[in-house]
N, C-alpha and C. Protein backbone atom coordinates (compact mmCIF):
# COMPACT_ATOMS: atom_id res chain seq x y z
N UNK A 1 -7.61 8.32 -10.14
CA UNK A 1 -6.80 7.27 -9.53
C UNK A 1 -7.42 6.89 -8.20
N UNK A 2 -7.30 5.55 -8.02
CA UNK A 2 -8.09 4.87 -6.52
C UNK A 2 -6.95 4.55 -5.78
N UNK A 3 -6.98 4.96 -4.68
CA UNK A 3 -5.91 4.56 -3.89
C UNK A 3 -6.47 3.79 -2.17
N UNK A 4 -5.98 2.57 -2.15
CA UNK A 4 -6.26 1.96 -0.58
C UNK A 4 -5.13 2.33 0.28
N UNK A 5 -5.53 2.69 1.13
CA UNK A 5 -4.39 2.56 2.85
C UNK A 5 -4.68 1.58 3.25
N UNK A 6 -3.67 0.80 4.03
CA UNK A 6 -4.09 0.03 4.81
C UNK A 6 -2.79 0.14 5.82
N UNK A 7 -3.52 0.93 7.52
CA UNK A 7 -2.62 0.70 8.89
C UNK A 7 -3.82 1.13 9.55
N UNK A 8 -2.95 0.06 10.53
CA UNK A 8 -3.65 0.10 11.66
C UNK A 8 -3.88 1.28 12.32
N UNK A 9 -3.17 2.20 12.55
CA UNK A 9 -3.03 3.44 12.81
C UNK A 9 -3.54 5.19 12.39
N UNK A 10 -5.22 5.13 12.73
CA UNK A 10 -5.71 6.36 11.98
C UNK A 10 -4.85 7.57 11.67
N UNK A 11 -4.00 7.63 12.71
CA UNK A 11 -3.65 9.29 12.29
C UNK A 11 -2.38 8.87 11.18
N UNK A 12 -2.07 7.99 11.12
CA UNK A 12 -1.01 7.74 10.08
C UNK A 12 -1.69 7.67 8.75
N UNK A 13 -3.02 7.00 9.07
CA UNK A 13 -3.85 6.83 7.41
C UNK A 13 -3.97 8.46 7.18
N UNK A 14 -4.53 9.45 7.91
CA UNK A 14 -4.69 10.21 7.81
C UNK A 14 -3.77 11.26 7.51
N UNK A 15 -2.83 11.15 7.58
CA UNK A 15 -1.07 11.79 7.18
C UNK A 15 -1.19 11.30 6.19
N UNK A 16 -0.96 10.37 5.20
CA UNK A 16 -0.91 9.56 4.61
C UNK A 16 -1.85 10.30 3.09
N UNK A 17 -3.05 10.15 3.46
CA UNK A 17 -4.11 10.87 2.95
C UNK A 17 -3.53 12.33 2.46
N UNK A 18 -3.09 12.80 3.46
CA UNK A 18 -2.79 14.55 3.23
C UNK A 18 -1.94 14.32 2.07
N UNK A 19 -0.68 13.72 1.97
CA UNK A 19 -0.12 13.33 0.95
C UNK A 19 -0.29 13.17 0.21
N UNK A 20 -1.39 12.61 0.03
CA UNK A 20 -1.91 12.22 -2.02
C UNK A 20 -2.26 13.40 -2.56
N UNK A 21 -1.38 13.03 -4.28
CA UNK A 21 -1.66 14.01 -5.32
C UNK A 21 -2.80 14.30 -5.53
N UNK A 22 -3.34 15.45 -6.61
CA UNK A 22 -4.75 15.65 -7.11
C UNK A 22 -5.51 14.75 -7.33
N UNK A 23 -4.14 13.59 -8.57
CA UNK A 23 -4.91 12.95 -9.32
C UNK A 23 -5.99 12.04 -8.61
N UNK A 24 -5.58 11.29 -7.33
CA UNK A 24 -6.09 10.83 -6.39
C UNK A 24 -7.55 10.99 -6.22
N UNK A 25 -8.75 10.28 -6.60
CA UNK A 25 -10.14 11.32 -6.63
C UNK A 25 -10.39 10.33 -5.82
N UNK A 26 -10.39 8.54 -5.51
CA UNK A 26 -10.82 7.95 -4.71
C UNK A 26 -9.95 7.30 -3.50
N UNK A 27 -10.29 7.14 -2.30
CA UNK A 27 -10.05 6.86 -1.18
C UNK A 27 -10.31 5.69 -0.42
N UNK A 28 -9.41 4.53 -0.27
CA UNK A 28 -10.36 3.42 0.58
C UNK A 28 -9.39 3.57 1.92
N UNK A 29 -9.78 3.05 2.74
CA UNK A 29 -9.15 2.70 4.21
C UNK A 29 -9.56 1.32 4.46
N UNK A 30 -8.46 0.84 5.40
CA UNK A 30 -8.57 -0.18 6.62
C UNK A 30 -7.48 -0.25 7.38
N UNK A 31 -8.03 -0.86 8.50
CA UNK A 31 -7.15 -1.01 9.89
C UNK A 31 -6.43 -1.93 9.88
N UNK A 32 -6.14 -2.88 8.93
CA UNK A 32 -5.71 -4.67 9.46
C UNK A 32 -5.38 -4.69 7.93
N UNK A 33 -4.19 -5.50 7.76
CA UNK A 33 -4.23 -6.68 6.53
C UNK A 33 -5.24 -7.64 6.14
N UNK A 34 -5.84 -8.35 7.14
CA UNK A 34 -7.20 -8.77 7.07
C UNK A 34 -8.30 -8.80 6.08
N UNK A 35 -8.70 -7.34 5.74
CA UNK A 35 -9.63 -6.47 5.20
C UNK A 35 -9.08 -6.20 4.23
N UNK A 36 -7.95 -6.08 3.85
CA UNK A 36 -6.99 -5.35 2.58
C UNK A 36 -7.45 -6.12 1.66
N UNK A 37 -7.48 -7.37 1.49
CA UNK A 37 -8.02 -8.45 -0.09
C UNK A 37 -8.99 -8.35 -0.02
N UNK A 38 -10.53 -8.13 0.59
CA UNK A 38 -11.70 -8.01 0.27
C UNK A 38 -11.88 -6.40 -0.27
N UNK A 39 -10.88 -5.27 0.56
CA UNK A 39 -11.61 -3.75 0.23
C UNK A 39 -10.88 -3.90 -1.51
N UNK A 40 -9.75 -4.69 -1.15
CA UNK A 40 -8.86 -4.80 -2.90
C UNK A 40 -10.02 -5.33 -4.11
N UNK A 41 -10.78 -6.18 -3.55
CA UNK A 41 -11.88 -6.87 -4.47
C UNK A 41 -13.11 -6.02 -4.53
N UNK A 42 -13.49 -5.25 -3.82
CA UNK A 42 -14.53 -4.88 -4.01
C UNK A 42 -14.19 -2.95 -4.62
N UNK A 43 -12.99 -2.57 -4.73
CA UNK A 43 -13.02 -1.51 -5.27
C UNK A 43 -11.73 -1.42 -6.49
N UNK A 44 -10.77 -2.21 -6.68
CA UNK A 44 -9.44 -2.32 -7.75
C UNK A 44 -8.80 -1.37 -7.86
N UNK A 45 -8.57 -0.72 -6.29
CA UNK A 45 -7.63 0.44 -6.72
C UNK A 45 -6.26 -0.01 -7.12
N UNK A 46 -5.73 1.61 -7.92
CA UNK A 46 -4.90 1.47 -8.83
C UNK A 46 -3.12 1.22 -8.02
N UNK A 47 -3.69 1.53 -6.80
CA UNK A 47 -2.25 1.48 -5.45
C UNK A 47 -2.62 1.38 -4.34
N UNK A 48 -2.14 0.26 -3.84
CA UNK A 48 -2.61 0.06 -2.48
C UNK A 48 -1.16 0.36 -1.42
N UNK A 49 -1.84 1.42 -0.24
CA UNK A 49 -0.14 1.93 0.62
C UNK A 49 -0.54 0.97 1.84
N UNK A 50 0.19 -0.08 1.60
CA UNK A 50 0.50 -1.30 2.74
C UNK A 50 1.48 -0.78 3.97
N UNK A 51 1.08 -0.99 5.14
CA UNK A 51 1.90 -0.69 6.27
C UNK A 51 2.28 -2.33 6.63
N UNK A 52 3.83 -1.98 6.76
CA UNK A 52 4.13 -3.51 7.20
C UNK A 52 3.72 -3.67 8.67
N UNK A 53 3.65 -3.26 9.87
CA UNK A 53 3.48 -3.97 11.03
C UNK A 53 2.05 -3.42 11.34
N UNK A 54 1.41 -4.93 11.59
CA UNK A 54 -0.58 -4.27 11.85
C UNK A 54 -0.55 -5.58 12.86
N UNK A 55 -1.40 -5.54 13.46
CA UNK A 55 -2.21 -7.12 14.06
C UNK A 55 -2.77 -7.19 13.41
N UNK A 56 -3.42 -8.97 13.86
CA UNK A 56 -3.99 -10.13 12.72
C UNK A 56 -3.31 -10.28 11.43
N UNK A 57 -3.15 -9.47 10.43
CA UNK A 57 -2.28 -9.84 9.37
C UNK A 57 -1.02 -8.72 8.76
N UNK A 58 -0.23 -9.16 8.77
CA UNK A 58 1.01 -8.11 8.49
C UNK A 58 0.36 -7.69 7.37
N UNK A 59 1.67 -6.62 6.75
CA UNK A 59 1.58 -6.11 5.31
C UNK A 59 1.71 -6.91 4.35
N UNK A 60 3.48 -7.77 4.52
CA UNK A 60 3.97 -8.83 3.69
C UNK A 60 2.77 -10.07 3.94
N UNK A 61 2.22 -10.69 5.01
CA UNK A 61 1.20 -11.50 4.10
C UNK A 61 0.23 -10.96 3.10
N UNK A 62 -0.41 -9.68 3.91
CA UNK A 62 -1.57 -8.89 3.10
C UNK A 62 -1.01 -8.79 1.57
N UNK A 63 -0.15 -8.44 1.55
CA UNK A 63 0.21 -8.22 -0.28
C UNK A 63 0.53 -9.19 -1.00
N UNK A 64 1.05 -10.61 -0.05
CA UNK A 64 0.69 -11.85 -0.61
C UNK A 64 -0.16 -12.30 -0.96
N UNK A 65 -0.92 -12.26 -0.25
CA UNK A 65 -2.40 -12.49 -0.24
C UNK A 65 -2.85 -11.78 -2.14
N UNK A 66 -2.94 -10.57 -2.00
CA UNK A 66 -3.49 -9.49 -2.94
C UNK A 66 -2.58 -9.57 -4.40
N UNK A 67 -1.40 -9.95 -4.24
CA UNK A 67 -0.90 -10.51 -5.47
C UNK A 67 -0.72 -11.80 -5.79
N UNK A 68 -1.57 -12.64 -5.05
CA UNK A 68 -1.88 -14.17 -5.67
C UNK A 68 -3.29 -13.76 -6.47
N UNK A 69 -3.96 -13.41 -5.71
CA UNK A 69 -5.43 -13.02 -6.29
C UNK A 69 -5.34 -11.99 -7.23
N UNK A 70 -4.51 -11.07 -7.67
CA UNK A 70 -4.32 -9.84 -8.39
C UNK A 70 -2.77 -9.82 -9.16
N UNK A 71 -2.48 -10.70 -9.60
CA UNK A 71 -1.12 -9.96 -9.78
C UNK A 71 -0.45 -8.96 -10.57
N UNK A 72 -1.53 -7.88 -11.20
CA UNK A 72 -0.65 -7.00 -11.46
C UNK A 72 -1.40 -5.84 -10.54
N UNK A 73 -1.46 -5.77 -9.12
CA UNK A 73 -2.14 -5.03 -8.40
C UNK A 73 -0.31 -4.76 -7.96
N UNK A 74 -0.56 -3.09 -7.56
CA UNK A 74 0.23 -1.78 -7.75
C UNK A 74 0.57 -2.28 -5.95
N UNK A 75 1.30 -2.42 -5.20
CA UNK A 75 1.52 -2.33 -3.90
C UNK A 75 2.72 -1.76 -3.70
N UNK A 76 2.67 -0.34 -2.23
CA UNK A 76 3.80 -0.04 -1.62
C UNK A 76 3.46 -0.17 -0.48
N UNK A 77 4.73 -1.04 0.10
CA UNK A 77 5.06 -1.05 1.39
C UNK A 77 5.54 0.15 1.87
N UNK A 78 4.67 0.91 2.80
CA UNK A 78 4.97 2.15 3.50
C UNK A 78 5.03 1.89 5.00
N UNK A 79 6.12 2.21 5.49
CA UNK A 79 6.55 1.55 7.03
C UNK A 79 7.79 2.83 7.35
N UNK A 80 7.83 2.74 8.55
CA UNK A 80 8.61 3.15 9.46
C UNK A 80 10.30 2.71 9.46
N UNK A 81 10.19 1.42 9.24
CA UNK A 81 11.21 0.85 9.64
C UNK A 81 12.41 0.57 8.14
N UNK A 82 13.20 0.98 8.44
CA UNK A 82 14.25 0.96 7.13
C UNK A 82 15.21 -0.05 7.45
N UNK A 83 14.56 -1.00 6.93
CA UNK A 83 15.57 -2.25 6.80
C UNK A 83 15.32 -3.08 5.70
N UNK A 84 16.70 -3.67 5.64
CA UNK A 84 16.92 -4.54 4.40
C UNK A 84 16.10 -5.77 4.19
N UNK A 85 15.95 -6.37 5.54
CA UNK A 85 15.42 -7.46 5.06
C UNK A 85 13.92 -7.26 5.47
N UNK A 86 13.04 -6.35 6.24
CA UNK A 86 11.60 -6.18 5.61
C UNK A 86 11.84 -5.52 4.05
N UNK A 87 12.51 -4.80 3.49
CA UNK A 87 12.45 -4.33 2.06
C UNK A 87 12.22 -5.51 1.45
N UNK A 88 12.99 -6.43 1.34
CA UNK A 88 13.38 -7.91 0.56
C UNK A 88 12.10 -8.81 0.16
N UNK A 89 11.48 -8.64 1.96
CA UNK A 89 10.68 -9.52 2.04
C UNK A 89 9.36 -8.81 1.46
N UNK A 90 9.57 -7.11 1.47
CA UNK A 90 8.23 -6.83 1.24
C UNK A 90 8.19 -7.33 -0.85
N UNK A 91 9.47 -7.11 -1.28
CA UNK A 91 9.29 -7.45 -2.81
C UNK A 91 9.43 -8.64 -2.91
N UNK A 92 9.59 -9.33 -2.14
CA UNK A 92 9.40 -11.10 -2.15
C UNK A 92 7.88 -11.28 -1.94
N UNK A 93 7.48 -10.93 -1.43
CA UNK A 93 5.67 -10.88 -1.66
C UNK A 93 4.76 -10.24 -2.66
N UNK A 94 5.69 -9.60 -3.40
CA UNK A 94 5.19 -8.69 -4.49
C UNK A 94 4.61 -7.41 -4.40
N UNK A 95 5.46 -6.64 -3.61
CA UNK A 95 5.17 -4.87 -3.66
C UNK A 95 6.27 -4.50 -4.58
N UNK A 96 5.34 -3.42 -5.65
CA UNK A 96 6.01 -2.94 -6.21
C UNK A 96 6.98 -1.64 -5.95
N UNK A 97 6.89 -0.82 -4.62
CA UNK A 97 7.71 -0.09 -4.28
C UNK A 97 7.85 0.03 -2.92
N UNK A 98 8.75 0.45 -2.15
CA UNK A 98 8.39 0.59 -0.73
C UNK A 98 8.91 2.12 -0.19
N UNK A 99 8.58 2.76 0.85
CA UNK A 99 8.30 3.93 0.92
C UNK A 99 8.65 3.77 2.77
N UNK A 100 9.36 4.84 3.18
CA UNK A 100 9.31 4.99 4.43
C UNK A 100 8.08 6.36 4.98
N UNK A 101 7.54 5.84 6.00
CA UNK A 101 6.62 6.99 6.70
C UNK A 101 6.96 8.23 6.66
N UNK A 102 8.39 8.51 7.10
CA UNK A 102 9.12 9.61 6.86
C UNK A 102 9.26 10.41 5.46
N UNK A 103 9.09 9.93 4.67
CA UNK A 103 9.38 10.11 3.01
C UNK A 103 8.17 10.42 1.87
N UNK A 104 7.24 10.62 2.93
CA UNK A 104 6.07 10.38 2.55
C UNK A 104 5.59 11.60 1.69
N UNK A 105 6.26 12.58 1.59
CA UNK A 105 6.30 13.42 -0.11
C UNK A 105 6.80 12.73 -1.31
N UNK A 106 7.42 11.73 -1.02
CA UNK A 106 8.21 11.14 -2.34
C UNK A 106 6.68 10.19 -3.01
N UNK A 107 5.21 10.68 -2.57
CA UNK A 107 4.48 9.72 -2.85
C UNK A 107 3.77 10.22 -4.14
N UNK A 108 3.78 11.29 -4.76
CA UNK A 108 3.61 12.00 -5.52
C UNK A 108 4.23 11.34 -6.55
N UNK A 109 5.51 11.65 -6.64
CA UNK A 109 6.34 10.95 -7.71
C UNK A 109 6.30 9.38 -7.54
N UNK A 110 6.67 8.82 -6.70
CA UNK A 110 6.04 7.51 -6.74
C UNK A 110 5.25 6.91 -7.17
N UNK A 111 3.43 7.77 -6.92
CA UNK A 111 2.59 7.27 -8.00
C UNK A 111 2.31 6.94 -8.98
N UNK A 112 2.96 8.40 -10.04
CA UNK A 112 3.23 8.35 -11.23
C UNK A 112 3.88 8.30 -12.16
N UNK A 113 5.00 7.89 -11.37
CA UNK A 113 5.96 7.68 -11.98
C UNK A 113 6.26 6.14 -12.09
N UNK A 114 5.68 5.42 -11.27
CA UNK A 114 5.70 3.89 -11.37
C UNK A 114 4.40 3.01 -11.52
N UNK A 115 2.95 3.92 -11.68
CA UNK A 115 1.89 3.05 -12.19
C UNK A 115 2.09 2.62 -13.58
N UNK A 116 1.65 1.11 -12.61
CA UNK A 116 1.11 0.30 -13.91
C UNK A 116 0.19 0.14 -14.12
N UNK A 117 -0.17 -0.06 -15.39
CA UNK A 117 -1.68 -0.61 -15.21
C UNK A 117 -1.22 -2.27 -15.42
N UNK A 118 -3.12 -2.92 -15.21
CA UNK A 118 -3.31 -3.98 -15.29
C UNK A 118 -3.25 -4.55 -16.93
N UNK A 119 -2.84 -5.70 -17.40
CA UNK A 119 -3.53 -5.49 -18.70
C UNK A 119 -4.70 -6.14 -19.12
């Protein structure tokens, strides 16, 4: 399984990281939403963990972005902030799950329990 991070925030990618299951064999990073649709194009991982608040480009555009160009690309919004209407907006852009920072064991079951594939 390929999995992208994308926050601005190393030690969070890096928490983040510690978290992933076995199955997990590949790893992408970036700092920005920005970068998220090109590292998405040049490697097709199977889940990309979107942080909603970055500079230059949020999460919710970034996964806009990545599910116009991809749409059956796997996205969770993983953020801090537990609210209703970033949740809304993050599945109004097309993430398929969203995940608080805090919760971040529930990523295990999350993975596999809700990949899709492409067809």
């Amino acid at each position: 399984m390929k999995v992208l991070i994308v926050d601005d925030n190393e030690s969070v990618r890096k928490i983040v990281r510690e978290y992933l299951p076995d199955p997990v064999s590949e790893i992408y990073e970036c700092a920005d939403g920005l970068e998220a649709l090109e590292l998405y194009r040049q490697h097709l991982p199977d889940w990309v963990l979107m942080d909603w608040q970055m500079p230059g480009k949020n999460g919710v555009s970034a996964t806009r972005e990545i599910i116009a160009a991809f749409p059956a690309a796997n996205v969770c919004m993983v953020t801090a902030f537990d609210d209703e209407e970033i949740r809304a907006e993050a599945f109004a852009a097309g993430a398929r799950s969203f995940l608080l920072k805090d919760s971040l064991f529930e990523l295990e079951a999350m993975l596999g329990v809700r990949m899709r594939k492409p067809l």
